[in-house]
Protein backbone atom coordinates (compact mmCIF):
# COMPACT_ATOMS: atom_id res chain seq x y z
CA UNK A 1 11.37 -19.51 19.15
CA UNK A 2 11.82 -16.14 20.62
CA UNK A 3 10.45 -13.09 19.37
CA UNK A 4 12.81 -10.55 17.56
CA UNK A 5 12.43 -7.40 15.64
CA UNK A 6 12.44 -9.52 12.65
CA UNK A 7 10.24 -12.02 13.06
CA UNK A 8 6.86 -12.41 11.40
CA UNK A 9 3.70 -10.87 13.24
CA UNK A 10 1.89 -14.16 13.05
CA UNK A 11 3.07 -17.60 11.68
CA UNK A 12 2.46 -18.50 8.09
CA UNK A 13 2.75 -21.54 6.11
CA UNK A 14 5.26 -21.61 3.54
CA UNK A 15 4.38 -21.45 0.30
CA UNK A 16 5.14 -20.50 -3.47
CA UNK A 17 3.67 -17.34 -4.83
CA UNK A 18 1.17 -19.22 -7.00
CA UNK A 19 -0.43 -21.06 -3.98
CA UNK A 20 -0.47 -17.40 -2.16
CA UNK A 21 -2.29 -16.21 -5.32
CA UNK A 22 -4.51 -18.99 -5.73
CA UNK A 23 -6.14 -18.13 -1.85
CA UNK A 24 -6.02 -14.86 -2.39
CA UNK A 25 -8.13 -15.31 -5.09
CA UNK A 26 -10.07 -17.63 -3.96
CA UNK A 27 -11.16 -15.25 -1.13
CA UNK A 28 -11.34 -12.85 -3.45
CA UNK A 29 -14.03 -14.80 -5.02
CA UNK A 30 -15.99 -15.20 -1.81
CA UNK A 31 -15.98 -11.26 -1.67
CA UNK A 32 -17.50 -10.94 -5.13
CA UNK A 33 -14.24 -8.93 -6.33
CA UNK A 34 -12.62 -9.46 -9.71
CA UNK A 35 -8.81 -8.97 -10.66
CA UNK A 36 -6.91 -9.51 -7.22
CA UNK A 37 -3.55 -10.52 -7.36
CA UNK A 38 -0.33 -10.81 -4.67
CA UNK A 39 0.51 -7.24 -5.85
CA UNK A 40 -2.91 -6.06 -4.88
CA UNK A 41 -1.81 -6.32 -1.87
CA UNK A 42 1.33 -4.19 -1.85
CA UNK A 43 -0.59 -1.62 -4.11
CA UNK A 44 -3.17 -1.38 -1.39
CA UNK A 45 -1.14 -1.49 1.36
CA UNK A 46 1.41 1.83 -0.45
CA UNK A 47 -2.25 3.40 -0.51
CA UNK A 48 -3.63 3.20 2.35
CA UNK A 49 0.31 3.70 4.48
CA UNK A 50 0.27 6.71 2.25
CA UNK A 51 -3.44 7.86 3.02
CA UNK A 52 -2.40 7.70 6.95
CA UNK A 53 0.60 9.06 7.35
CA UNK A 54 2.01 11.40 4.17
CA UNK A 55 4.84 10.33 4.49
CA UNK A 56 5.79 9.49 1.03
CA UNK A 57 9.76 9.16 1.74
CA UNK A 58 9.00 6.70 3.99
CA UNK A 59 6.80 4.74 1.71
CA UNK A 60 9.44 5.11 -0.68
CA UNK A 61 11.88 3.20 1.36
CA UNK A 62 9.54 0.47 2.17
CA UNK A 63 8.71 -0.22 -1.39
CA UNK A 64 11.98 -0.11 -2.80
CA UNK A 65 11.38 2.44 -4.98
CA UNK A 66 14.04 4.63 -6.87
CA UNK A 67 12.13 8.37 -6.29
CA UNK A 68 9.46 9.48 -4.85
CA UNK A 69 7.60 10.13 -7.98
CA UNK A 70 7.45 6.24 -8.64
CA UNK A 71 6.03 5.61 -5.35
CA UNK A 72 3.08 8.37 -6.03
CA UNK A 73 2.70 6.68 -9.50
CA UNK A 74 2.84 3.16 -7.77
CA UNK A 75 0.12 3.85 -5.68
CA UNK A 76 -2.34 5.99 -8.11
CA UNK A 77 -1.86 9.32 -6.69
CA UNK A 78 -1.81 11.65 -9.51
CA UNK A 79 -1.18 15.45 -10.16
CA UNK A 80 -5.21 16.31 -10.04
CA UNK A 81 -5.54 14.55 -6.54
CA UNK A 82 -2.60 16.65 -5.50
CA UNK A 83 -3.44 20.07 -6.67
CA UNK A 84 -7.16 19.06 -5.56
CA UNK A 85 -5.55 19.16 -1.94
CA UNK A 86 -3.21 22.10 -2.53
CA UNK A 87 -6.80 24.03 -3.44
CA UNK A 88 -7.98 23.58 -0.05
CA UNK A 89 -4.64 24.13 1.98
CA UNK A 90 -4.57 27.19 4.32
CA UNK A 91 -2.02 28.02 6.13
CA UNK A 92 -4.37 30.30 8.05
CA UNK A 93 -7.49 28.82 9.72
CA UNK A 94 -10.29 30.58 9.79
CA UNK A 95 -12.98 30.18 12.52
């Protein structure tokens, strides 16, 4: 099968969402970490995209979220990490 835009960046097995949550937890188990689930996984991944790039619209988009606000709330980003940053923002740099 050629490769396209749209095709998966490595093979998986298909599946039902309960067998994807039963490995996930059972390597969650392996890890010592309590309360992972499939959405873990999206909620991390929102995060972390967030985290790396800013770029909250885009993040938006990718989630399927309605506003911005949603995505910020999706991903645990609240109003005191946000004026925490604002506190340290200068627009001028000094040396």
């Amino acid at each position: 099968m050629p490769k396209t835009s749209r095709s998966p960046i490595y093979p998986v097995r298909k599946g039902t969402p309960t067998q994807a949550y039963r490995q996930l937890n059972k390597a969650a188990g392996f890890a010592e970490v309590e309360h992972v689930g499939n959405h873990t996984l999206r909620k991390t991944f929102g995060y972390w995209f967030y985290k790396a790039t800013k770029d909250i619209a885009m993040l938006q988009r990718i989630l399927h979220h309605s506003h911005p606000s949603v995505t910020l709330r999706y991903i645990g980003i609240t109003e005191e990490e946000t004026n925490n940053v604002l506190k340290t923002f200068s627009v001028f740099h000094s040396s």
